[in-house]
N, C-alpha and C. Protein backbone atom coordinates (compact mmCIF):
# COMPACT_ATOMS: atom_id res chain seq x y z
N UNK A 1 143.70 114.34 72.08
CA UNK A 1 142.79 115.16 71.29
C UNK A 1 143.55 115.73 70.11
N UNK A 2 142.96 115.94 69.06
CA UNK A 2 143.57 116.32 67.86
C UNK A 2 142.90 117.70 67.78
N UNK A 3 143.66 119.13 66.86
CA UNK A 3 143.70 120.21 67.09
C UNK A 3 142.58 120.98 66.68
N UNK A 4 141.93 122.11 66.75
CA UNK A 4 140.57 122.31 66.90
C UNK A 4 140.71 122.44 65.05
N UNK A 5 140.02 122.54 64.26
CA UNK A 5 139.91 122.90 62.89
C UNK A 5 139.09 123.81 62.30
N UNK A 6 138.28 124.61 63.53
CA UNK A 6 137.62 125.91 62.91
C UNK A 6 136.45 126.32 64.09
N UNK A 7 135.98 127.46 64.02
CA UNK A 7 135.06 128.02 64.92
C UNK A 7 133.87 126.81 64.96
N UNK A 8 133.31 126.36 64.11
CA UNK A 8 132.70 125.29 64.22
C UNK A 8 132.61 123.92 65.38
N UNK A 9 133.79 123.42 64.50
CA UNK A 9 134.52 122.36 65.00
C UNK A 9 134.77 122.86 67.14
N UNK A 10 135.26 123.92 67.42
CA UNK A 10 135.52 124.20 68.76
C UNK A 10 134.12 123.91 69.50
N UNK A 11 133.23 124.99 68.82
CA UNK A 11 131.74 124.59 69.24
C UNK A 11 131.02 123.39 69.81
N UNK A 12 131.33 122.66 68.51
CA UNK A 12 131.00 121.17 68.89
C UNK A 12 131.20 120.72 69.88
N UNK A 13 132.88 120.84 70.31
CA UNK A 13 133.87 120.31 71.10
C UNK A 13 132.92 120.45 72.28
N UNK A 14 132.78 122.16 72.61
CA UNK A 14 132.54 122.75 73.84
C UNK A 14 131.09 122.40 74.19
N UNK A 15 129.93 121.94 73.25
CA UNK A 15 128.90 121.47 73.52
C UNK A 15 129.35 119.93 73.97
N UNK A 16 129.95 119.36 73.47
CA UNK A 16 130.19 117.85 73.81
C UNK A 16 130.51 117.82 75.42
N UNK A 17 131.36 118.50 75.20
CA UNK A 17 131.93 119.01 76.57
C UNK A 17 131.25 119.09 77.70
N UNK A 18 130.26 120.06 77.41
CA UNK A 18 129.34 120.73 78.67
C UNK A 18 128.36 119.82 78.90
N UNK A 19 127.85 118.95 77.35
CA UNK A 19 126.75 118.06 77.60
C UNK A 19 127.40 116.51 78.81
N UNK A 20 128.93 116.22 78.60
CA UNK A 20 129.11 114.96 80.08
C UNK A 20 129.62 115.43 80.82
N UNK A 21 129.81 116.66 80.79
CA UNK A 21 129.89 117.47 82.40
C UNK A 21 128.42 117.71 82.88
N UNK A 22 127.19 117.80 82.14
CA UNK A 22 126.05 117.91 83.08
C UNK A 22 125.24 116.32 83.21
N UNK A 23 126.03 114.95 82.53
CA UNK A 23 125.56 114.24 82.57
C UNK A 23 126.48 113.36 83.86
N UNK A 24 127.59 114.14 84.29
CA UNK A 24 128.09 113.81 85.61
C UNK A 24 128.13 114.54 86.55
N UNK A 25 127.22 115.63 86.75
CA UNK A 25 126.79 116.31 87.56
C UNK A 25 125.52 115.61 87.98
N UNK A 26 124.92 115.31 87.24
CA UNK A 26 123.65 114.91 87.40
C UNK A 26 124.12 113.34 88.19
N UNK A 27 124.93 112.65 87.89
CA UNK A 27 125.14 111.29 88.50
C UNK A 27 125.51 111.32 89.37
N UNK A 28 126.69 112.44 89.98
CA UNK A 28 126.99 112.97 91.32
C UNK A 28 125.84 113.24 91.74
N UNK A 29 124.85 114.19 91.56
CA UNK A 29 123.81 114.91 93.10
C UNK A 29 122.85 113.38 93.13
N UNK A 30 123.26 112.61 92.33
CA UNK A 30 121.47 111.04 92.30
C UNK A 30 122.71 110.30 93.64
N UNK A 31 124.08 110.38 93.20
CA UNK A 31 124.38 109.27 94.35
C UNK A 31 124.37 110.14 95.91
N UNK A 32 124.40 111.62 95.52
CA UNK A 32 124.14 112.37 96.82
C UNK A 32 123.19 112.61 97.86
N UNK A 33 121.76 112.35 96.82
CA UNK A 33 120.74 112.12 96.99
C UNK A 33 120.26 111.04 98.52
N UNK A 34 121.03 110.95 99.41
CA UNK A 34 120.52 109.86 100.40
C UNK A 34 119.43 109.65 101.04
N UNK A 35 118.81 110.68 101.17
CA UNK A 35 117.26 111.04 101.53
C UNK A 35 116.67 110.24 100.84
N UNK A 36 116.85 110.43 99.22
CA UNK A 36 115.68 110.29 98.39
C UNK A 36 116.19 108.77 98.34
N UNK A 37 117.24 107.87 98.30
CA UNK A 37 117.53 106.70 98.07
C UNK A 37 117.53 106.04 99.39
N UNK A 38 116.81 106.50 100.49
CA UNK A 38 116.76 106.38 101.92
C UNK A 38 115.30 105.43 101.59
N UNK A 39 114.43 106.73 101.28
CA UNK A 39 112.88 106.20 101.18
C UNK A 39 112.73 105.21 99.68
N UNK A 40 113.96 105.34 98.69
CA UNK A 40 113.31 104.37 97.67
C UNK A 40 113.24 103.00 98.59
N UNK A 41 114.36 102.67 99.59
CA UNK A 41 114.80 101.94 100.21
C UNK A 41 113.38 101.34 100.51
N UNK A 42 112.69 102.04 101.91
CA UNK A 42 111.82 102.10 102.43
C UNK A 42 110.66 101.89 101.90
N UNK A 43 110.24 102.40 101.05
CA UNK A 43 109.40 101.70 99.84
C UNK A 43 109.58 100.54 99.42
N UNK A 44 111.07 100.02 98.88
CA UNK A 44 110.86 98.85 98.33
C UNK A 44 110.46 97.94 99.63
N UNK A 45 111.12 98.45 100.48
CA UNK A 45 110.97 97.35 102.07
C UNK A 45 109.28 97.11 102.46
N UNK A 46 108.43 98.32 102.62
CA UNK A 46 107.70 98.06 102.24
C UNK A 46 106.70 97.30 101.42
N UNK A 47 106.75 97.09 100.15
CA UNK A 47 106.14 96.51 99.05
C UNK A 47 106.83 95.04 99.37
N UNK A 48 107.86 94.96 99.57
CA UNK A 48 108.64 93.57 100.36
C UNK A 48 107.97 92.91 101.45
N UNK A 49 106.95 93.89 102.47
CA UNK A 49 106.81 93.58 103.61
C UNK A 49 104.99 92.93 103.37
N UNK A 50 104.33 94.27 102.70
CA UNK A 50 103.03 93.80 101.87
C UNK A 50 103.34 92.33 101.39
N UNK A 51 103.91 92.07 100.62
CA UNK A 51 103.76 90.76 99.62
C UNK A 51 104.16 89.72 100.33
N UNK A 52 104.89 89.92 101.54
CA UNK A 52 104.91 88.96 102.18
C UNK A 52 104.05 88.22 103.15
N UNK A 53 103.47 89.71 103.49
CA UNK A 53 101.89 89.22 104.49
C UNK A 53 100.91 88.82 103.59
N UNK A 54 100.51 89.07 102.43
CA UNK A 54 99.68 88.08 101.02
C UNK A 54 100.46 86.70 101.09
N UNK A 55 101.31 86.82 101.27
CA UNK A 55 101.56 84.82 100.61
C UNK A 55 102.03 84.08 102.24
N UNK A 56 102.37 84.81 103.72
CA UNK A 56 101.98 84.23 104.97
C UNK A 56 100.47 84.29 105.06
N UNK A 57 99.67 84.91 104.46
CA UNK A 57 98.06 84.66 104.79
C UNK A 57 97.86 83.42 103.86
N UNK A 58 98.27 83.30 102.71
CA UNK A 58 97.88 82.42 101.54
C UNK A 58 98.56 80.84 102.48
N UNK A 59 99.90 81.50 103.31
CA UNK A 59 100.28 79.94 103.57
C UNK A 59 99.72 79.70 104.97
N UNK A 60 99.22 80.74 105.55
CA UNK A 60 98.82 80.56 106.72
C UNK A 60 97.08 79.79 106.57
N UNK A 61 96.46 80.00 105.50
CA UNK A 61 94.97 79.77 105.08
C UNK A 61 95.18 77.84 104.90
N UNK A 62 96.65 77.60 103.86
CA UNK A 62 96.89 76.57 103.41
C UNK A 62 97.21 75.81 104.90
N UNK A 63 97.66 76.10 105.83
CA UNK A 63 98.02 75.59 107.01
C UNK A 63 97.25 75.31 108.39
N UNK A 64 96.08 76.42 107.74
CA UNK A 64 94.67 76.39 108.51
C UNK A 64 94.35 74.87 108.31
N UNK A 65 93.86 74.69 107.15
CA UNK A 65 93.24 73.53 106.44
C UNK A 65 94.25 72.28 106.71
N UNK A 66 95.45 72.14 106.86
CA UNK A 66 95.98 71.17 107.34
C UNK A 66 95.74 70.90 108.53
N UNK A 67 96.33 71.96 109.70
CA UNK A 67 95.74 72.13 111.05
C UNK A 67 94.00 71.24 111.62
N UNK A 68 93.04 72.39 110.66
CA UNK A 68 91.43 71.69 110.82
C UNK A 68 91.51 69.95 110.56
N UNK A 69 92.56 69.66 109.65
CA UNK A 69 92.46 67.89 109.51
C UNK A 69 92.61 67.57 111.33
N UNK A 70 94.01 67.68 110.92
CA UNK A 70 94.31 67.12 112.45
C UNK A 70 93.67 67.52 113.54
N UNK A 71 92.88 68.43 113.91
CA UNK A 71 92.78 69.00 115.00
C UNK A 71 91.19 68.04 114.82
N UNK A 72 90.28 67.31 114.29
CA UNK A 72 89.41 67.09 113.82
C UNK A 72 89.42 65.52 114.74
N UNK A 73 90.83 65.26 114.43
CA UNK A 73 91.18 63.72 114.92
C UNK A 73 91.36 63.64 116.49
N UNK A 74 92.04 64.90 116.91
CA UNK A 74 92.74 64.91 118.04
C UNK A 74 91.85 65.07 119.35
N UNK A 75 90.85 66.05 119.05
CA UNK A 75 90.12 66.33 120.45
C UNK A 75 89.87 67.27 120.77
N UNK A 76 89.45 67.46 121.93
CA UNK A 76 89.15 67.98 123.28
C UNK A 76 90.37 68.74 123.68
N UNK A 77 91.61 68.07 124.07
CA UNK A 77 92.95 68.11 124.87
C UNK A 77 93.42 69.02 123.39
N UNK A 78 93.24 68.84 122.58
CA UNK A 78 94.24 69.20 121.65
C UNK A 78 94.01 70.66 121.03
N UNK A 79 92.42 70.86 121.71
CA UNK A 79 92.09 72.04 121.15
C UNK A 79 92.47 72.86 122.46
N UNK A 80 92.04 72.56 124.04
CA UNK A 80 92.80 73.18 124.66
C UNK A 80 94.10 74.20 124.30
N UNK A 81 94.97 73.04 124.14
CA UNK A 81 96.17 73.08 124.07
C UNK A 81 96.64 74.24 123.06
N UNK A 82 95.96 73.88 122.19
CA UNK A 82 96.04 75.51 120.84
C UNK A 82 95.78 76.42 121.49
N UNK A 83 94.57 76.59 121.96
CA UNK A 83 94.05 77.93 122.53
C UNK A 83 95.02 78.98 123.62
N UNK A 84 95.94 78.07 124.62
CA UNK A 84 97.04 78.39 125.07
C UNK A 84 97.91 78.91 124.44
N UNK A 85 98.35 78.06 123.42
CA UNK A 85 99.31 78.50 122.53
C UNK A 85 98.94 79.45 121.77
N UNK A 86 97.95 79.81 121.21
CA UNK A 86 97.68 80.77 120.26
C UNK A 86 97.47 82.18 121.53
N UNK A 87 97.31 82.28 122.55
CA UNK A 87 97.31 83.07 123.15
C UNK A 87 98.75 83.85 123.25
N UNK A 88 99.33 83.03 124.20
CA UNK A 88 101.38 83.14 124.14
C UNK A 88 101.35 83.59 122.97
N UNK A 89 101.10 82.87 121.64
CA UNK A 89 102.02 83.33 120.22
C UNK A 89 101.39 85.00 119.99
N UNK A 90 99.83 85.16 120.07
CA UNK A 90 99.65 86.54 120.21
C UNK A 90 100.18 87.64 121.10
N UNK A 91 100.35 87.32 122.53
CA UNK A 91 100.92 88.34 122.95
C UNK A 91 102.24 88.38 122.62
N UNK A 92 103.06 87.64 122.45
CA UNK A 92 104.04 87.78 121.87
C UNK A 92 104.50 88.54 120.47
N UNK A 93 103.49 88.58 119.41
CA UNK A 93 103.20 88.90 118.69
C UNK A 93 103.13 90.51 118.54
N UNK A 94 101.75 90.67 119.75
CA UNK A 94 101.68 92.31 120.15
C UNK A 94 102.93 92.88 120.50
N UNK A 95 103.64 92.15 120.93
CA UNK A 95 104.70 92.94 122.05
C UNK A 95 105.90 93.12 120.70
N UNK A 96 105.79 92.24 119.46
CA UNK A 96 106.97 92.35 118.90
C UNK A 96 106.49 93.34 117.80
N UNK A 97 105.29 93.00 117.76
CA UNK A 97 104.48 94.60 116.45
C UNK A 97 104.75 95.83 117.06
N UNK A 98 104.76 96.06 118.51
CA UNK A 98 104.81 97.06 119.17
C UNK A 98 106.14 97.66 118.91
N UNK A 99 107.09 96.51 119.05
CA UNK A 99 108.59 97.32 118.63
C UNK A 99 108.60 97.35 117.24
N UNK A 100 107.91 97.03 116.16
CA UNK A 100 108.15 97.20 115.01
C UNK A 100 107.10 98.38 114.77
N UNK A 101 106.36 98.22 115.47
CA UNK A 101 105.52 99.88 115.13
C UNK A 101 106.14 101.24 115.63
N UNK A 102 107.04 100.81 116.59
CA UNK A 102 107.63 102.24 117.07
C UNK A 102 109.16 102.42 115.98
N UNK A 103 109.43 101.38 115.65
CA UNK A 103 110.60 101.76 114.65
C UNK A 103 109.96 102.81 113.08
N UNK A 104 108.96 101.46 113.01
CA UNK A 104 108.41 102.20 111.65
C UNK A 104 107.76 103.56 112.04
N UNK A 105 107.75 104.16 112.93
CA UNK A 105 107.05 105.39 113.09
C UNK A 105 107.92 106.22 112.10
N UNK A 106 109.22 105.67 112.76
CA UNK A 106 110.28 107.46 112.57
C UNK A 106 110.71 106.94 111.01
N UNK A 107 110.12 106.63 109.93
CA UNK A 107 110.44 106.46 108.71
C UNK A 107 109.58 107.05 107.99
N UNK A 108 108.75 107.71 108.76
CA UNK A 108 108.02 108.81 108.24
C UNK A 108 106.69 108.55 107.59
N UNK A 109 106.13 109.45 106.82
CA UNK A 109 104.57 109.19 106.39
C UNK A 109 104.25 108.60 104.65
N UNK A 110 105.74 108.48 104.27
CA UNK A 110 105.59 107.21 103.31
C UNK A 110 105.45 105.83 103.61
N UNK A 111 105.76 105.58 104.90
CA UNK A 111 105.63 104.40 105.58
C UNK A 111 104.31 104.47 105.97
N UNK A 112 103.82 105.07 106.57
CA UNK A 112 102.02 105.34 107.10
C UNK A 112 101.31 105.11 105.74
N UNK A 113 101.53 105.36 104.83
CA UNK A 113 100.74 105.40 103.45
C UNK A 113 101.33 104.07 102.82
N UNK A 114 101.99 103.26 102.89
CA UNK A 114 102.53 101.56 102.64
C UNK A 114 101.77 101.06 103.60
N UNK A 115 101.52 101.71 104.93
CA UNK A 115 100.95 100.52 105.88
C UNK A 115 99.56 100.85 105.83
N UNK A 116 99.07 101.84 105.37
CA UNK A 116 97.28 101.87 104.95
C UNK A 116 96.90 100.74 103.72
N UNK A 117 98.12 101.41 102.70
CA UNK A 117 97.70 100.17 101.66
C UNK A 117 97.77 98.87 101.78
N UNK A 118 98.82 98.55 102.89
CA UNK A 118 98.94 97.05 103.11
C UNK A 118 97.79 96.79 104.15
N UNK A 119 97.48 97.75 104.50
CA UNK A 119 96.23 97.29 105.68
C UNK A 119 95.08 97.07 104.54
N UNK A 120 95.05 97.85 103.91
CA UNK A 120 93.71 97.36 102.50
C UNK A 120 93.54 96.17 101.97
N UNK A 121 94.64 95.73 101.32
CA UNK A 121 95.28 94.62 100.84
C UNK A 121 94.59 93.72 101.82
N UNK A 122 95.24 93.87 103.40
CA UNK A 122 94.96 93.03 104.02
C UNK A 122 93.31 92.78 104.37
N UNK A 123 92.88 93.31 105.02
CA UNK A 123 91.35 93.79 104.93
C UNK A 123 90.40 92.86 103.84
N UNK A 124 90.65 93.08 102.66
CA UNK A 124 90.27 92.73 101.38
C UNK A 124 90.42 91.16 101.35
N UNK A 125 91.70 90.83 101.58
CA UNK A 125 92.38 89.05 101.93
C UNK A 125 91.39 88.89 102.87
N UNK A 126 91.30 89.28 103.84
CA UNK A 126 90.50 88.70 104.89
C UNK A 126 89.25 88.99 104.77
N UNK A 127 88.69 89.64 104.24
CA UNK A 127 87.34 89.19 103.62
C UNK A 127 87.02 88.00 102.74
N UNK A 128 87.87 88.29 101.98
CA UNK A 128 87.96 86.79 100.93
C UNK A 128 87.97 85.48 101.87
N UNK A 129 89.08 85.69 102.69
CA UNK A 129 89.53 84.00 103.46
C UNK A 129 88.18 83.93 104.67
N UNK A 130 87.28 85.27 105.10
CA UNK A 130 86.77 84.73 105.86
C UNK A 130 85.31 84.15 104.88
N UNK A 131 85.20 84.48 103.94
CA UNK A 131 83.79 84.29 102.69
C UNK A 131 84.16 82.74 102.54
N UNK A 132 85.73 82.40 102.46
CA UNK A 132 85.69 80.94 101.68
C UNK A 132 86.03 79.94 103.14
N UNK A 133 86.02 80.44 104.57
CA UNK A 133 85.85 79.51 105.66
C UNK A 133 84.52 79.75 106.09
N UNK A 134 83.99 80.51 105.59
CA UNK A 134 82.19 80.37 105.76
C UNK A 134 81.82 78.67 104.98
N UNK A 135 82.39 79.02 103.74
CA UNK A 135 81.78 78.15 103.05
C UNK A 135 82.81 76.89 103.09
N UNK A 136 83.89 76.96 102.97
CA UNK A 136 84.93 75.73 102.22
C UNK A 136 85.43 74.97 103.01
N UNK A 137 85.95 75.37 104.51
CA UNK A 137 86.31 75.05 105.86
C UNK A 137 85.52 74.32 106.68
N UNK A 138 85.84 72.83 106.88
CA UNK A 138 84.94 72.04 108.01
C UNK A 138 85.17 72.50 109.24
N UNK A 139 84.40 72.43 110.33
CA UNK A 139 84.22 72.77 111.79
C UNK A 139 85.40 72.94 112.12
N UNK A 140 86.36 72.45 112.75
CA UNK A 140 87.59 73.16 113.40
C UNK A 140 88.00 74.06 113.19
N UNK A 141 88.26 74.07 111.75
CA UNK A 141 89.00 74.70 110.72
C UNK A 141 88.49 76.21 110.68
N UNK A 142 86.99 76.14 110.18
CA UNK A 142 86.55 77.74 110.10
C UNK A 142 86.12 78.88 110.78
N UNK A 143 85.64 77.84 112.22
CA UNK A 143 85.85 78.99 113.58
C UNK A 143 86.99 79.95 113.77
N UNK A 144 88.23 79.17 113.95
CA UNK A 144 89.62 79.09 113.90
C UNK A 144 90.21 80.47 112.85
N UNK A 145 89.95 80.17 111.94
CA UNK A 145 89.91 81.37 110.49
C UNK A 145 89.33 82.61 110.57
N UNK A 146 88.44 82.35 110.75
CA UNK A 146 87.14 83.31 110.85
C UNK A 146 87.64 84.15 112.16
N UNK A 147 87.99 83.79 112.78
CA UNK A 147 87.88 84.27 114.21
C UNK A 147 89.85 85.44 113.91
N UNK A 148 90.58 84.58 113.12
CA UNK A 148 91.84 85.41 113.14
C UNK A 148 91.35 86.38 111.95
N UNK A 149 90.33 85.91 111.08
CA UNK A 149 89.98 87.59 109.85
C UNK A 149 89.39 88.62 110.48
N UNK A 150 88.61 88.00 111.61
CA UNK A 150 88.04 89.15 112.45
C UNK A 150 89.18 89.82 112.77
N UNK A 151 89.82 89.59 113.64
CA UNK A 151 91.13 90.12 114.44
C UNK A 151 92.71 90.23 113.59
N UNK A 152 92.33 90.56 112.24
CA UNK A 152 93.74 90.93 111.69
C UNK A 152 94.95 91.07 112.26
N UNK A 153 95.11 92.24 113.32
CA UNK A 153 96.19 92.96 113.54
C UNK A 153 97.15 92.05 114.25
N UNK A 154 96.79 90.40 114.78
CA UNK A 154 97.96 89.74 115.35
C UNK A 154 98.42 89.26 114.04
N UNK A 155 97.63 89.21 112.97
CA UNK A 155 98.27 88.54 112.08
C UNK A 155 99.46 89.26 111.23
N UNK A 156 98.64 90.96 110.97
CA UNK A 156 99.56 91.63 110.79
C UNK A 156 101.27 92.05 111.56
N UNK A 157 101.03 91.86 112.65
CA UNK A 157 102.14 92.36 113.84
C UNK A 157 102.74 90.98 113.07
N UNK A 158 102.36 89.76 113.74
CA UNK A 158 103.17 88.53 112.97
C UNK A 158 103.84 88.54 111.76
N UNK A 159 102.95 88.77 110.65
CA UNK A 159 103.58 89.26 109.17
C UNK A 159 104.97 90.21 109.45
N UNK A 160 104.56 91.42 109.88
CA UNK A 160 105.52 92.59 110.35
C UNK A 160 106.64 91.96 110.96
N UNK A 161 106.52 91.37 111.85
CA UNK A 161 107.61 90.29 112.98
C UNK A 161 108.52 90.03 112.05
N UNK A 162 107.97 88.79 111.02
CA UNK A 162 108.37 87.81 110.24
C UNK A 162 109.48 88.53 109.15
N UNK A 163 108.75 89.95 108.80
CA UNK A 163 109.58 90.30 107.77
C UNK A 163 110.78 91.17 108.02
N UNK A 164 110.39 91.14 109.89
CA UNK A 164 111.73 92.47 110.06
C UNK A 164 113.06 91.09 110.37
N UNK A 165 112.55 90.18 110.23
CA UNK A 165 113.55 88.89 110.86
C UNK A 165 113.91 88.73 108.92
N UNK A 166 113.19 88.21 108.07
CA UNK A 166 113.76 88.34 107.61
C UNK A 166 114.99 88.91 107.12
N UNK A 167 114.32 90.40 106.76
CA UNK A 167 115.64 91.75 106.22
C UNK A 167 116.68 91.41 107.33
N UNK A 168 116.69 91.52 108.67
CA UNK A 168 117.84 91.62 109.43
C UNK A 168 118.40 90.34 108.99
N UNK A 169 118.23 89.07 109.04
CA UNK A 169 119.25 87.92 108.46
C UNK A 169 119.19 88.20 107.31
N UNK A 170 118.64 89.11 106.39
CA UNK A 170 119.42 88.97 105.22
C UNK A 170 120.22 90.21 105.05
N UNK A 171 120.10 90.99 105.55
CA UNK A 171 121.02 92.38 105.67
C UNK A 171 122.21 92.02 106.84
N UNK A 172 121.99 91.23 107.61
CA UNK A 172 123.26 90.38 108.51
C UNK A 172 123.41 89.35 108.84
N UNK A 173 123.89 88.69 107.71
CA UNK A 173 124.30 87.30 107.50
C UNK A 173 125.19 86.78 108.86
N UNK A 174 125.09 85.92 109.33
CA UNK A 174 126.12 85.39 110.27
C UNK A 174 127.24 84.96 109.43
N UNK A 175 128.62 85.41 110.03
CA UNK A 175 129.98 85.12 109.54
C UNK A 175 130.31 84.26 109.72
């Protein structure tokens, strides 16, 4: 630093001064902040978790319609056979929403207010997908549909499932 050159000049100094001492005060209490960078967290995880149950419904709708082909060809035996399976995959389903609903409890009531809106979201999708297996969906296919828009919440628990598997392999990569 070079030497002060007048009452002025010090002034300056001491405003310069005080102004990146409160602009690293301020950067200290934001990284201190863990609460508040707890729930940005949680939020984004959220909005992560929403957008993912929109494009598993979008691929699950697209997979319907593949499914209704084949299942069209197959039968009798083959529809059995789903109905089993889609049973297993639901309770399974319940049982794994169940542990993802008791985690998400304790993240508090910004999480309750992500999972209303994603329940809207969802709601809304499934009105849509059940309006266009009224109409767009041949016989296998739109019972099948129709019957999971009625009954959201395995689809949701599933979505939920899907995305807590995600974050954990991507928050813990195998070494």
């Amino acid at each position: 630093m070079t030497g002060v050159k007048g009452p002025d000049e010090l002034r300056r100094q001491i405003e310069q001064t005080r102004s990146e001492l409160g602009n690293t005060v301020e950067e200290l209490a934001g990284r201190m902040d863990v609460k508040g960078r707890a729930r940005a967290r949680a939020a984004d995880l959220m909005d992560k978790a929403g957008a993912m149950t929109v494009q598993l419904r979008s691929t699950a709708a697209l997979a319907g319609h593949t499914v209704q082909e084949r299942a069209a060809h197959a039968g009798h035996a083959v529809q059995e056979r789903a109905a089993h399976a889609g049973h297993a995959v639901q309770e399974r389903a319940t049982q794994a929403g169940h542990k993802v609903q008791d985690r998400a409890t304790s993240t508090g009531h910004q999480v309750v207010r992500a999972g209303h809106t994603a329940q809207g979201r969802a709601s809304e999708t499934g009105r849509t997908l059940e309006r266009r297996a009224e109409h767009d969906l041949p016989w296998p296919a739109g019972p099948v549909v129709r019957a999971a828009v009625r009954h959201p919440r395995p689809t949701l628990i599933i979505g939920a499932a899907l995305a807590v598997v995600v974050v954990v392999g991507w928050r813990y990569p195998k070494k």
